[in-house]
Protein backbone atom coordinates (compact mmCIF):
# COMPACT_ATOMS: atom_id res chain seq x y z
CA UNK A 1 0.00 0.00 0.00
CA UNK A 2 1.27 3.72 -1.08
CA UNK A 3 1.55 6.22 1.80
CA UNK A 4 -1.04 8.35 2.78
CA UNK A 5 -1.66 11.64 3.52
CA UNK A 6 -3.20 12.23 6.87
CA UNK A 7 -5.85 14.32 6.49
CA UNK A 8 -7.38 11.58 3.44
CA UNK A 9 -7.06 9.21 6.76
CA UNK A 10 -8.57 11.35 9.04
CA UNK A 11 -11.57 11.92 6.16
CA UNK A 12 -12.05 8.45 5.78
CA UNK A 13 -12.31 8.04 9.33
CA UNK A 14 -15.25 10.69 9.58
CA UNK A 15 -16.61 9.06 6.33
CA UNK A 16 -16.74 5.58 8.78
CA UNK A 17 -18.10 6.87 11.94
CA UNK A 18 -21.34 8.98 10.08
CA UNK A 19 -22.03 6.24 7.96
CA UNK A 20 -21.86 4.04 10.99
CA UNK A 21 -23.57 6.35 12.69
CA UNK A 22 -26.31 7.38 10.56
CA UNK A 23 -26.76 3.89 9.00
CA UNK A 24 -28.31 2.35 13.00
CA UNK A 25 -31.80 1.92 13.60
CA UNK A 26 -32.44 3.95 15.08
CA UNK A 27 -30.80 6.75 13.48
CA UNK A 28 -27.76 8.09 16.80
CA UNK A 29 -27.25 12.22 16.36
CA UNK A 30 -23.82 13.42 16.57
CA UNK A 31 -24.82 14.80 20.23
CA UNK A 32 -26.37 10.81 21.52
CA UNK A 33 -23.17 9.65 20.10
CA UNK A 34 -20.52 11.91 21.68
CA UNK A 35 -22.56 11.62 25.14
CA UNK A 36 -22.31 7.56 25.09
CA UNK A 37 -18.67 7.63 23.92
CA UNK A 38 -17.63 10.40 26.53
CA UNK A 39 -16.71 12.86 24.24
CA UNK A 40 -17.99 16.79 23.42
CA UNK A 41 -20.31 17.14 20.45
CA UNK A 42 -18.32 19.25 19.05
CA UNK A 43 -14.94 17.14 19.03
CA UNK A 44 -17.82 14.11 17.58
CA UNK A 45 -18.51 16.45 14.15
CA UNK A 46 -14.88 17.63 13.75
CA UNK A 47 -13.86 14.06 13.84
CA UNK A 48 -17.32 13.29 10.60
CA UNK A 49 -15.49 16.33 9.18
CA UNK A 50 -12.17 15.05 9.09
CA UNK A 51 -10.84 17.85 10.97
CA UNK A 52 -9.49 16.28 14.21
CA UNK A 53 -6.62 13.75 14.57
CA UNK A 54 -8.25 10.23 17.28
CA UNK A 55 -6.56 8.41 20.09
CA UNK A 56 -7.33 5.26 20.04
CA UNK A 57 -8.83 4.59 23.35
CA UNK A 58 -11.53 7.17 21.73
CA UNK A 59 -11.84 4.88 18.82
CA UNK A 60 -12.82 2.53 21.16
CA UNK A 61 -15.25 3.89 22.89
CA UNK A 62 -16.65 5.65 19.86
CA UNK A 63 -17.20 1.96 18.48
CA UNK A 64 -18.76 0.75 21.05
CA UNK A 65 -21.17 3.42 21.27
CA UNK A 66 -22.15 2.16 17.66
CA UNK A 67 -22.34 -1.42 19.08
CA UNK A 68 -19.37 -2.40 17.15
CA UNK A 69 -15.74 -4.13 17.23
CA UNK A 70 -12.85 -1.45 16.60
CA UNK A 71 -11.97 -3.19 13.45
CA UNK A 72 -15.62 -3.20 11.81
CA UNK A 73 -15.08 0.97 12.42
CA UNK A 74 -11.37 0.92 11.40
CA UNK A 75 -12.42 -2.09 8.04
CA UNK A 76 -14.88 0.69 7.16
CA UNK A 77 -12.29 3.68 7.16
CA UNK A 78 -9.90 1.27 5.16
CA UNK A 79 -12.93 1.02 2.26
CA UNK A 80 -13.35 4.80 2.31
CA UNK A 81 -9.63 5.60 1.81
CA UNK A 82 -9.83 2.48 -1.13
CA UNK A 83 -12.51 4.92 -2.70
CA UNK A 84 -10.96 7.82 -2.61
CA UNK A 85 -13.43 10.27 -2.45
């Protein structure tokens, strides 16, 4: 795999968590979200935007808010960064 540059990883990463996010029944706001992973709001829609660098332990808990493994979240930014977009 060719390097790349970290703000296409950190807007794949966004790309993952909204359509994680948005794709649950039923549908989790960006506010529901950040309060069940611990986080502020506003650090939840920087990170959709692609705007904010993540620890990991806040991966975590941001999957498990969505109910899912780590690597479902991370699989998901991996297809994202395969598109391109």
């Amino acid at each position: 795999m060719k390097p790349v540059k970290s703000e296409n990883i950190r807007a794949a990463f966004g790309r993952a968590l909204r359509r994680h996010r948005e794709g649950r029944t039923p549908h989790l706001s960006q506010e529901k979200l950040a309060e069940q992973a611990e986080i502020h709001r506003t650090y939840e829609s920087a990170l959709e935007r692609g705007k904010k660098n993540i620890s990991l332990d806040r991966m975590f808990r941001l999957a498990a808010a969505l109910g899912l493994p780590l690597s479902q979240l991370i699989e998901t930014m991996e297809e994202e960064l395969r598109r391109g977009r």
